[in-house]
PDB file of N, CA and C in Angstrom:
ATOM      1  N   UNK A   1      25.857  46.174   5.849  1.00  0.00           N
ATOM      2  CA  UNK A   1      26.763  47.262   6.180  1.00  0.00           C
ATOM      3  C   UNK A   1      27.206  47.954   4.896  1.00  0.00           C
ATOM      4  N   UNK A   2      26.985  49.172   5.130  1.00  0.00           N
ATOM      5  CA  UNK A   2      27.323  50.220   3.575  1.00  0.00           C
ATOM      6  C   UNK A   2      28.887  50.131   3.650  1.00  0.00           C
ATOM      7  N   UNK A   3      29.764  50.233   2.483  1.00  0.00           N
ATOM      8  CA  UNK A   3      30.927  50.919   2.300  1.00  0.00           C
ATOM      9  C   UNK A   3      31.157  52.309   1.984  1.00  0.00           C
ATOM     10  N   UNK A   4      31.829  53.159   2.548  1.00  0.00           N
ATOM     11  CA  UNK A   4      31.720  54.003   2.109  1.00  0.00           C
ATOM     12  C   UNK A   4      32.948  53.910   1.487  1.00  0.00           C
ATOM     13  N   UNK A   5      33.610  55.353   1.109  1.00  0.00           N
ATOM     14  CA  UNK A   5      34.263  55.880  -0.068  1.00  0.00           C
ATOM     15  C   UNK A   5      35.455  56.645   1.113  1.00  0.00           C
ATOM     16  N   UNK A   6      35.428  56.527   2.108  1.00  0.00           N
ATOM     17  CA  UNK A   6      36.815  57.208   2.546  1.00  0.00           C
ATOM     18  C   UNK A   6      36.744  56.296   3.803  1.00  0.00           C
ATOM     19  N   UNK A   7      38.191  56.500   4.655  1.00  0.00           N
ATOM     20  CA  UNK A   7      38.495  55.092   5.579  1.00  0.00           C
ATOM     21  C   UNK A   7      37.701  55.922   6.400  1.00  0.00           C
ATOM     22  N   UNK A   8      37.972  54.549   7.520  1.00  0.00           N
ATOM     23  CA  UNK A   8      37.394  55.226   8.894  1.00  0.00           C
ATOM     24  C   UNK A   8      38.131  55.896   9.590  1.00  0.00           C
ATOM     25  N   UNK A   9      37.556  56.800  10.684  1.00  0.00           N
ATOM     26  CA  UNK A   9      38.073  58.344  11.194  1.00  0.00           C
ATOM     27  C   UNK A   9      39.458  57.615  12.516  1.00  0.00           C
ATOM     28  N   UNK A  10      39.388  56.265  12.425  1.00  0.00           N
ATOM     29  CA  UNK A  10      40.309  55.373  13.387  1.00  0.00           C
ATOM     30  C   UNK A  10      41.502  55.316  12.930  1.00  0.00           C
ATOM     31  N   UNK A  11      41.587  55.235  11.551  1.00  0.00           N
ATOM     32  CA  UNK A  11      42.393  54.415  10.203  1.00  0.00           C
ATOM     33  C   UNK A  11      43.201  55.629  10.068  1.00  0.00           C
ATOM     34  N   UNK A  12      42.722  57.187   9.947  1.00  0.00           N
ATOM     35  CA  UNK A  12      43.311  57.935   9.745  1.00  0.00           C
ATOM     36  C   UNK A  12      44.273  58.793  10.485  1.00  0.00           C
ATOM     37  N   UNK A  13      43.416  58.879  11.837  1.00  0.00           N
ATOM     38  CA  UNK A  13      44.299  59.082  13.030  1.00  0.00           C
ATOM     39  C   UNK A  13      45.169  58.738  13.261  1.00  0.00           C
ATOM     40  N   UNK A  14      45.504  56.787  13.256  1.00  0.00           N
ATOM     41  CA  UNK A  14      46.693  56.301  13.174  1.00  0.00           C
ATOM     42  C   UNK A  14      47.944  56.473  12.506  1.00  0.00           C
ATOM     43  N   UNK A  15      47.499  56.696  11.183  1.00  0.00           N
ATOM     44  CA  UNK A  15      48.113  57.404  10.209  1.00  0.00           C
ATOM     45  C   UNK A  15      48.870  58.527  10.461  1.00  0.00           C
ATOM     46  N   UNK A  16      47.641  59.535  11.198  1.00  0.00           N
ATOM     47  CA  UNK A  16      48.348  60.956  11.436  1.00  0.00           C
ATOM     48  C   UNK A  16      49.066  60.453  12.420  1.00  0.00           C
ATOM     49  N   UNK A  17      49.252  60.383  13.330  1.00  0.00           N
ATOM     50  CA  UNK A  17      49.996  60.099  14.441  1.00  0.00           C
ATOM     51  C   UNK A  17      51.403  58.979  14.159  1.00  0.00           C
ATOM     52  N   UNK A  18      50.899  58.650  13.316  1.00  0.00           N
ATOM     53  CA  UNK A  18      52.508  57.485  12.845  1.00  0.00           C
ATOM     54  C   UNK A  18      53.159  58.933  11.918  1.00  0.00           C
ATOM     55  N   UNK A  19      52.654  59.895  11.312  1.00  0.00           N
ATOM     56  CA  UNK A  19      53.195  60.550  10.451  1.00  0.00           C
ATOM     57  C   UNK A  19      54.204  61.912  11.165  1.00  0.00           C
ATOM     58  N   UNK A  20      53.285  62.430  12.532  1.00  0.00           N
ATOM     59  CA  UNK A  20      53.727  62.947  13.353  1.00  0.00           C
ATOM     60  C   UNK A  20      55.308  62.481  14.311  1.00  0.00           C
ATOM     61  N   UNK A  21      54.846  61.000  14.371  1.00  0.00           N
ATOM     62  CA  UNK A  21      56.247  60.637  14.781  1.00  0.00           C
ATOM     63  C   UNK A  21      57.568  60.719  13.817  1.00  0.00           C
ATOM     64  N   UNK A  22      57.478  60.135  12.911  1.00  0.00           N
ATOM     65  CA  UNK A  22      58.195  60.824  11.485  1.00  0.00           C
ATOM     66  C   UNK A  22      58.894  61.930  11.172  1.00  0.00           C
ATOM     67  N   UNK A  23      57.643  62.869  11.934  1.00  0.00           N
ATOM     68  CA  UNK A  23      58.545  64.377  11.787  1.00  0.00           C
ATOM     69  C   UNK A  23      59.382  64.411  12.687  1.00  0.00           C
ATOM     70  N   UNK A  24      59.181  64.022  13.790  1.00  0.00           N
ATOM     71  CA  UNK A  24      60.270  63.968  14.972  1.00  0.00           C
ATOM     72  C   UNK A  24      61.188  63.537  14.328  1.00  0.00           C
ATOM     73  N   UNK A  25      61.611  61.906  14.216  1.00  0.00           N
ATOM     74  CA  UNK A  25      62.638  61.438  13.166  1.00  0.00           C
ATOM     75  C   UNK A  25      63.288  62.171  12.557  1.00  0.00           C
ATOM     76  N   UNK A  26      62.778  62.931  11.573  1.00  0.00           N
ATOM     77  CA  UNK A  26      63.132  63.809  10.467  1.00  0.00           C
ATOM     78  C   UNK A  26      64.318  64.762  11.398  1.00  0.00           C
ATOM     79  N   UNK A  27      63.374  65.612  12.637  1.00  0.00           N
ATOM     80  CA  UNK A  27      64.175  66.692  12.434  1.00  0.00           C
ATOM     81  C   UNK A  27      64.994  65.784  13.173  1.00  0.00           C
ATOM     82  N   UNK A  28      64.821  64.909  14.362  1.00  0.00           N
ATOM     83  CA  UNK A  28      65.873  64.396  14.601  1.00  0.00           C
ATOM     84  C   UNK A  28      67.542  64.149  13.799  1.00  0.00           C
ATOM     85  N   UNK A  29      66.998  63.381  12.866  1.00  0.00           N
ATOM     86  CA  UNK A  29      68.236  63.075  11.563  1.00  0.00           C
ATOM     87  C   UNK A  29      68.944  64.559  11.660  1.00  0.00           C
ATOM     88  N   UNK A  30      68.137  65.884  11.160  1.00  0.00           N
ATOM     89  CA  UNK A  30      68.922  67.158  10.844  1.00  0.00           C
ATOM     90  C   UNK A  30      69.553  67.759  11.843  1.00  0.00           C
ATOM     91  N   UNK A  31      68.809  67.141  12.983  1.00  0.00           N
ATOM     92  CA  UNK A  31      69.757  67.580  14.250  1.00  0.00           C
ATOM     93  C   UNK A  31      71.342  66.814  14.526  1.00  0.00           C
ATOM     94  N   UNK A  32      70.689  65.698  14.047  1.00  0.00           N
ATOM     95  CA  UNK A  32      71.991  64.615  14.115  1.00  0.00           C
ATOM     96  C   UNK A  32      73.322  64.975  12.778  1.00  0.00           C
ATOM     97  N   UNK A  33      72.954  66.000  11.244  1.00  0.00           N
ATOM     98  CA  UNK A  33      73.515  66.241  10.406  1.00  0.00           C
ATOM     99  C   UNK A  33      74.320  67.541  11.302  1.00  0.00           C
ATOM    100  N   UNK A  34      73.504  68.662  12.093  1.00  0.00           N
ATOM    101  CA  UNK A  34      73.940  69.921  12.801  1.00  0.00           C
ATOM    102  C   UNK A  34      75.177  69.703  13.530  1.00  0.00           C
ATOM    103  N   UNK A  35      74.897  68.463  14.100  1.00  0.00           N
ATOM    104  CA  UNK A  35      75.678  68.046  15.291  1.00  0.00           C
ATOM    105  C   UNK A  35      77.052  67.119  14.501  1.00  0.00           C
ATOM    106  N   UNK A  36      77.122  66.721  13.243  1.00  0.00           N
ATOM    107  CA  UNK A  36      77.952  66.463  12.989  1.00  0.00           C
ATOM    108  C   UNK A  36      78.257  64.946  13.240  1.00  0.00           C
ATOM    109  N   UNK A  37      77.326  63.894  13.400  1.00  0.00           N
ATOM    110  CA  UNK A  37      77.196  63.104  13.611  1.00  0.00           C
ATOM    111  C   UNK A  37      77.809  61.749  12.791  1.00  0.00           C
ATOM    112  N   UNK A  38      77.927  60.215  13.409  1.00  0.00           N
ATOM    113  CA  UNK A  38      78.613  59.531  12.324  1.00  0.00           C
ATOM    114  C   UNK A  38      77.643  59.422  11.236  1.00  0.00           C
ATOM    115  N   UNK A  39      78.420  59.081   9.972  1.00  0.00           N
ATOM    116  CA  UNK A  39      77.817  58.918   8.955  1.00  0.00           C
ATOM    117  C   UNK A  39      76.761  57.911   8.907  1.00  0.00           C
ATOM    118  N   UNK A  40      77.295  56.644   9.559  1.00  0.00           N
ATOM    119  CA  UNK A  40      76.673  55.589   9.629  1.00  0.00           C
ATOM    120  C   UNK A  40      75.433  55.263  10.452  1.00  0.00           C
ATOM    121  N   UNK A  41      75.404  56.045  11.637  1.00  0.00           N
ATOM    122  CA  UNK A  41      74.227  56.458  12.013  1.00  0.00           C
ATOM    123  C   UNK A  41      73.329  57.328  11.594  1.00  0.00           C
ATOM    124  N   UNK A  42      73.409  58.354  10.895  1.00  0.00           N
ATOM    125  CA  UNK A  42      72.436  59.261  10.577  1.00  0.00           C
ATOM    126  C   UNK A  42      71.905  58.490   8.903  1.00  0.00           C
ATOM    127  N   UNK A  43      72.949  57.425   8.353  1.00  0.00           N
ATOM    128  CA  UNK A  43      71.984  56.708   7.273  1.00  0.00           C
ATOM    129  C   UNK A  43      71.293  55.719   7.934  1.00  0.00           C
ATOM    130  N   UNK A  44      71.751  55.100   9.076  1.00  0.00           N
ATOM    131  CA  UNK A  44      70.301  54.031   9.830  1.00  0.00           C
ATOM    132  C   UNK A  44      69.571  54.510  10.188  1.00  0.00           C
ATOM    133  N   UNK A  45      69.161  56.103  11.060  1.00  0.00           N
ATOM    134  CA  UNK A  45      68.104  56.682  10.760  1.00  0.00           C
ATOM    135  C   UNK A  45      67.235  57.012   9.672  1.00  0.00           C
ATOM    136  N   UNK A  46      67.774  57.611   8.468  1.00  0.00           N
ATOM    137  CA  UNK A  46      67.346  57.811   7.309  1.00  0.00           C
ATOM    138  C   UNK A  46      66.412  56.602   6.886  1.00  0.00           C
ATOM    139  N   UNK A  47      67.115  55.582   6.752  1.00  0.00           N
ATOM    140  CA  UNK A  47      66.324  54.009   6.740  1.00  0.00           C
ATOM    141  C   UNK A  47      65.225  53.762   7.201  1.00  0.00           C
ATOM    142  N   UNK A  48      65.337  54.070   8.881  1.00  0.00           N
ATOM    143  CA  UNK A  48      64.142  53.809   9.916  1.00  0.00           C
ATOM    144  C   UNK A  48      63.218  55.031   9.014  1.00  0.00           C
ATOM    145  N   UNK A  49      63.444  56.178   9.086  1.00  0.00           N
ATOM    146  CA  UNK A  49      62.472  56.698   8.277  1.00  0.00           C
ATOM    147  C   UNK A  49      61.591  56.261   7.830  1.00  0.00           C
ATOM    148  N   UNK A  50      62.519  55.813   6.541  1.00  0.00           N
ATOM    149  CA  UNK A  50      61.838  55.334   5.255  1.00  0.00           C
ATOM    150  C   UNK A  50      61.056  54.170   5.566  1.00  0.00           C
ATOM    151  N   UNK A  51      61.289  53.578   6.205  1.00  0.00           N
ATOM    152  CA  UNK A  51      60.570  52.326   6.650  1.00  0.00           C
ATOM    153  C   UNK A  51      58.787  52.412   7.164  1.00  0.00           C
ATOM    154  N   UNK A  52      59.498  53.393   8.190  1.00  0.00           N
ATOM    155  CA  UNK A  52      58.287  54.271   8.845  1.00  0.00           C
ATOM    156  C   UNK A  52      57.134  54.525   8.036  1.00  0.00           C
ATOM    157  N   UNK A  53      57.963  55.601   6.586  1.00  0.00           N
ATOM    158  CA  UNK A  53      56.810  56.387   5.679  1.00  0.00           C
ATOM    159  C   UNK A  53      56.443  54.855   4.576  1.00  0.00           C
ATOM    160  N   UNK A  54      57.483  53.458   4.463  1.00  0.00           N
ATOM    161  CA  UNK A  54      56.707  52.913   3.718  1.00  0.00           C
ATOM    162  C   UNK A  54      54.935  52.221   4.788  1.00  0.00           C
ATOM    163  N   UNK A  55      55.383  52.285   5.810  1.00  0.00           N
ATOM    164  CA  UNK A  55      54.432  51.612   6.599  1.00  0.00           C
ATOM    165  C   UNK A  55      52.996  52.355   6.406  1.00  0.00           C
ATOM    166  N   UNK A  56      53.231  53.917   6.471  1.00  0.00           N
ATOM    167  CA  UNK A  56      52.099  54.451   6.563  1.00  0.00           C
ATOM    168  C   UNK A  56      51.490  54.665   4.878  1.00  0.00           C
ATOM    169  N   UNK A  57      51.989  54.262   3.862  1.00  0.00           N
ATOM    170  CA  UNK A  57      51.932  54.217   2.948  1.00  0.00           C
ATOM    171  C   UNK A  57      51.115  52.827   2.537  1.00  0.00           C
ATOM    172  N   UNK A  58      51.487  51.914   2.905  1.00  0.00           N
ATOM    173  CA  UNK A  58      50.541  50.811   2.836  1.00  0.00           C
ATOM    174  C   UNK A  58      49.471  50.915   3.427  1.00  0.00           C
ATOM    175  N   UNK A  59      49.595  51.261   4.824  1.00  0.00           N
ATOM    176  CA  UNK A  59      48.416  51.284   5.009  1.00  0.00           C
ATOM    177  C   UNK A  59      47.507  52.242   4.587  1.00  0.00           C
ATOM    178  N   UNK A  60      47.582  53.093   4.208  1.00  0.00           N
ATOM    179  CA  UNK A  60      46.639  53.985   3.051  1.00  0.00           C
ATOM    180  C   UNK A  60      46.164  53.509   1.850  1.00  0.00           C
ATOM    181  N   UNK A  61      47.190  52.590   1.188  1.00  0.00           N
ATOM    182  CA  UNK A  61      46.549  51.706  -0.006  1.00  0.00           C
ATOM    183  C   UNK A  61      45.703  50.595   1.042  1.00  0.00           C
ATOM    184  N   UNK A  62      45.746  50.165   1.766  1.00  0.00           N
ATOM    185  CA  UNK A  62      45.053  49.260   2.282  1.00  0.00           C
ATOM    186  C   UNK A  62      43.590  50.169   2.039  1.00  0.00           C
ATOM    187  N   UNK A  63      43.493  50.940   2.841  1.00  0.00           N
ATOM    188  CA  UNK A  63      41.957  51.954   2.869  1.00  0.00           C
ATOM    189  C   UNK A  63      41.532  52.187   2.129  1.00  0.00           C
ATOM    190  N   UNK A  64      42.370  52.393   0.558  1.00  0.00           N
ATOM    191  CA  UNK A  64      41.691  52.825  -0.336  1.00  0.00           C
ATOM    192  C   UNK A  64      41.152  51.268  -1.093  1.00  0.00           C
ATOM    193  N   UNK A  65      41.988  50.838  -0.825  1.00  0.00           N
ATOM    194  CA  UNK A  65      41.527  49.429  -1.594  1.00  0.00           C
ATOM    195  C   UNK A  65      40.026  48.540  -0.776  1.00  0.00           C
ATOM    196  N   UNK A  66      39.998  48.665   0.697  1.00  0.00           N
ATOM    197  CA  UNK A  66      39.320  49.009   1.179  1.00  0.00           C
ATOM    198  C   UNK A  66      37.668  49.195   0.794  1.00  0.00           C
ATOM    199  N   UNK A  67      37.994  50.532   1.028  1.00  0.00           N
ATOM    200  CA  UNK A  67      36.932  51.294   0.847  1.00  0.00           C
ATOM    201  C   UNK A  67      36.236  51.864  -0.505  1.00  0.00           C
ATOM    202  N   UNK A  68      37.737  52.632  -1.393  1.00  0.00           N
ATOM    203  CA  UNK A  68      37.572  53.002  -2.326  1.00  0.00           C
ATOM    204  C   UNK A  68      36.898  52.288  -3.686  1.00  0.00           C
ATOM    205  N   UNK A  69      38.125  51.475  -3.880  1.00  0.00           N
ATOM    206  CA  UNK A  69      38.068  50.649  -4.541  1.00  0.00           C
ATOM    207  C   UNK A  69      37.065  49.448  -4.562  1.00  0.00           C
ATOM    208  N   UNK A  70      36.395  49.085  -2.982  1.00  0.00           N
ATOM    209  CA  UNK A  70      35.378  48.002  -3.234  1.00  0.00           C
ATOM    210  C   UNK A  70      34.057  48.890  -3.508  1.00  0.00           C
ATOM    211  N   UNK A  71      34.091  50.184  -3.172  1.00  0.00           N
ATOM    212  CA  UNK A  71      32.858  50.813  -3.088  1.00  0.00           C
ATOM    213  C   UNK A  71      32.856  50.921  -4.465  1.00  0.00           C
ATOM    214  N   UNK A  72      33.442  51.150  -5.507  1.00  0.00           N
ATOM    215  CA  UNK A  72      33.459  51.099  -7.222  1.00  0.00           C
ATOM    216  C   UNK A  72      33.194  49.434  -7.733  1.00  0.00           C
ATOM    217  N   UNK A  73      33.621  48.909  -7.447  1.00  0.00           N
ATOM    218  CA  UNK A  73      32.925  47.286  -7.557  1.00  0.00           C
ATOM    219  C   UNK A  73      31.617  47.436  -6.927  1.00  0.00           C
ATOM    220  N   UNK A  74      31.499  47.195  -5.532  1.00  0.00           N
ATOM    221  CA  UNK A  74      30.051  47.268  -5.332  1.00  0.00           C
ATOM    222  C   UNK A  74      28.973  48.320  -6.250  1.00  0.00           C
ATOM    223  N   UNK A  75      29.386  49.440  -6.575  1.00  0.00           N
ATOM    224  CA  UNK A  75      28.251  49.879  -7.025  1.00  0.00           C
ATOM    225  C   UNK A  75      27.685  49.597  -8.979  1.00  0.00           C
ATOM    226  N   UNK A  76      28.303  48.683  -9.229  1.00  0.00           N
ATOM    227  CA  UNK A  76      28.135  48.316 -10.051  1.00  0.00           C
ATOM    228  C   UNK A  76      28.413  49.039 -11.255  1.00  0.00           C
ATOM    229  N   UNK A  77      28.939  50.125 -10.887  1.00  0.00           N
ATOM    230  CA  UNK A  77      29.282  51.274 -12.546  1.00  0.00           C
ATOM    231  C   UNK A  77      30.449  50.883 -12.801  1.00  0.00           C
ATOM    232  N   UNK A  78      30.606  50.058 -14.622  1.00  0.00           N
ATOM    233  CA  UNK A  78      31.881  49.763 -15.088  1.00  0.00           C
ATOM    234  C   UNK A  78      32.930  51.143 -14.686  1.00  0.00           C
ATOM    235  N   UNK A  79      32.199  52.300 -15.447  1.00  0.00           N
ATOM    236  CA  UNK A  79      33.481  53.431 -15.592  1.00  0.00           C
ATOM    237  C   UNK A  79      34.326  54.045 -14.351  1.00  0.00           C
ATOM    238  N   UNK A  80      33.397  53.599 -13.107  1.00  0.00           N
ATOM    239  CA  UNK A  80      33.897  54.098 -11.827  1.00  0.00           C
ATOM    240  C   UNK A  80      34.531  52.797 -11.702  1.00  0.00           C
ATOM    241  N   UNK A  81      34.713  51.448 -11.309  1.00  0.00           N
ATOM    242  CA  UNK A  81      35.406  50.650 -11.516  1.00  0.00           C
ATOM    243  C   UNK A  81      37.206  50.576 -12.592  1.00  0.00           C
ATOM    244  N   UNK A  82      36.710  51.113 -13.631  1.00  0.00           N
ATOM    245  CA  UNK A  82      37.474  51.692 -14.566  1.00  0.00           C
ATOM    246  C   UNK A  82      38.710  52.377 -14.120  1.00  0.00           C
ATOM    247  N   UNK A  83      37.795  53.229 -13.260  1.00  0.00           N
ATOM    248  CA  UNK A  83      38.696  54.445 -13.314  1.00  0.00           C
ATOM    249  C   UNK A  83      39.347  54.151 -11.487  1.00  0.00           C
ATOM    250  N   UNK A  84      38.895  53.462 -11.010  1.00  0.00           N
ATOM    251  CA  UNK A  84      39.678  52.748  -9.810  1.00  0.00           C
ATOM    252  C   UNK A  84      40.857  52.084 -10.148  1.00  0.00           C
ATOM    253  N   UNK A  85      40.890  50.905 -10.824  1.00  0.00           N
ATOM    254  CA  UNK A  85      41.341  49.958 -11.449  1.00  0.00           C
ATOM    255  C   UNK A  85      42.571  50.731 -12.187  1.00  0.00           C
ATOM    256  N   UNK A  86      42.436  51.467 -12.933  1.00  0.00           N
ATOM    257  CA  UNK A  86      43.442  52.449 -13.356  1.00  0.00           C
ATOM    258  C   UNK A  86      44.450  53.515 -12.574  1.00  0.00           C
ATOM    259  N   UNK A  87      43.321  54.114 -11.675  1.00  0.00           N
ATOM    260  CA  UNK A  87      44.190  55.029 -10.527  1.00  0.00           C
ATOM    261  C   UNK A  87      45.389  54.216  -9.905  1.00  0.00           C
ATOM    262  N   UNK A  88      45.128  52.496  -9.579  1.00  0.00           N
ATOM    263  CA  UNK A  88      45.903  51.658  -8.651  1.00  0.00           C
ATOM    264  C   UNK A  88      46.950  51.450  -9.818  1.00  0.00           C
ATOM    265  N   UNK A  89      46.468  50.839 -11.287  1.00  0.00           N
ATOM    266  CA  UNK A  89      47.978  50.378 -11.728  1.00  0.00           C
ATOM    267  C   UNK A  89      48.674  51.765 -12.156  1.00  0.00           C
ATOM    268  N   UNK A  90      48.472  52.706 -12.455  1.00  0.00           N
ATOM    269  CA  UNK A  90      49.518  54.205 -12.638  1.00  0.00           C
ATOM    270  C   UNK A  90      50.064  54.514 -10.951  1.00  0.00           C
ATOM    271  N   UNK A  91      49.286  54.175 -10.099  1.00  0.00           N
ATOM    272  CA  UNK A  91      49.941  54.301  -9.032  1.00  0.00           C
ATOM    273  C   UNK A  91      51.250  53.743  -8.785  1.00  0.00           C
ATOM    274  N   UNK A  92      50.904  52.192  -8.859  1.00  0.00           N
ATOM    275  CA  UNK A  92      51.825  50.714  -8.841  1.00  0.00           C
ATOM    276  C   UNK A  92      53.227  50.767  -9.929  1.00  0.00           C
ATOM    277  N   UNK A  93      52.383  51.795 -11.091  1.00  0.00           N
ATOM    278  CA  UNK A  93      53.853  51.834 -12.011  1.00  0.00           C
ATOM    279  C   UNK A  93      54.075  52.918 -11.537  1.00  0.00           C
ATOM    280  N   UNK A  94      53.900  53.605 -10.940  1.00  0.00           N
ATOM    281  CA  UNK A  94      54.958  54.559 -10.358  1.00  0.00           C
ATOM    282  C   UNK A  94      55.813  54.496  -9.401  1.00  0.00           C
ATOM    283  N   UNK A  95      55.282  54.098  -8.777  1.00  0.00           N
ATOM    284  CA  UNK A  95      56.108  53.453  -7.471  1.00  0.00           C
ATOM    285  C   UNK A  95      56.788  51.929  -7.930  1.00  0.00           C
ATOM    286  N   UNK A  96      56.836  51.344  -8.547  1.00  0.00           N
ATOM    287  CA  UNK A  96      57.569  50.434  -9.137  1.00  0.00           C
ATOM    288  C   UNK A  96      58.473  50.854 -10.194  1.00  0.00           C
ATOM    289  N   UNK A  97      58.098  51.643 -11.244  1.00  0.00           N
ATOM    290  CA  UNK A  97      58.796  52.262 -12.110  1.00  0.00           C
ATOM    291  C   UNK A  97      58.456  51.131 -13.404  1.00  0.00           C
ATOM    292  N   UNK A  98      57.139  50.440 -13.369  1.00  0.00           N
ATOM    293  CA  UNK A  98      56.334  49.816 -14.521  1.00  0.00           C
ATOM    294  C   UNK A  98      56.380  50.366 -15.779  1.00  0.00           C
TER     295      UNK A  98
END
């Protein structure tokens, strides 16, 4: 079985559709700011959000790690390996603040 280099068309859908719900959320929250809502609820939404966008966020590093990233190992070129290997830790220190 080949790897390819981008997820499968299953992987992404899910994605879109977890991302779509999100927006609902979203405007939800601004509807809930319009409306004048308690404080304390419109930050446990905010939360669920975030939770939400970390979910779909992993699973995108999952795909790339996946796909991307094994397809640069498998093909045996150090510099594409290289340059995988690198994309993930500038990623990782960014989002960590490394």
């Amino acid at each position: 079985m080949a790897i390819t280099t981008s997820p499968p068309t299953g992987s992404r859908e899910k994605s879109l559709a977890r991302l779509k719900r999100i927006e609902g959320q979203v405007r939800g929250v601004a509807r809930m700011l319009e409306e004048d809502r308690y404080c304390i609820d419109v930050l446990t939404q905010l939360s669920a959000v975030k939770s939400a966008l970390g979910a779909v966020e992993r699973e995108i590093l999952k795909d790339h790690s996946r796909h991307c990233v094994a397809h640069a190992i498998d093909s045996g070129n150090a510099a594409d390996q290289h340059e995988k290997m690198n994309e993930l830790i500038e990623l990782l220190a960014k989002h960590y603040r490394l």
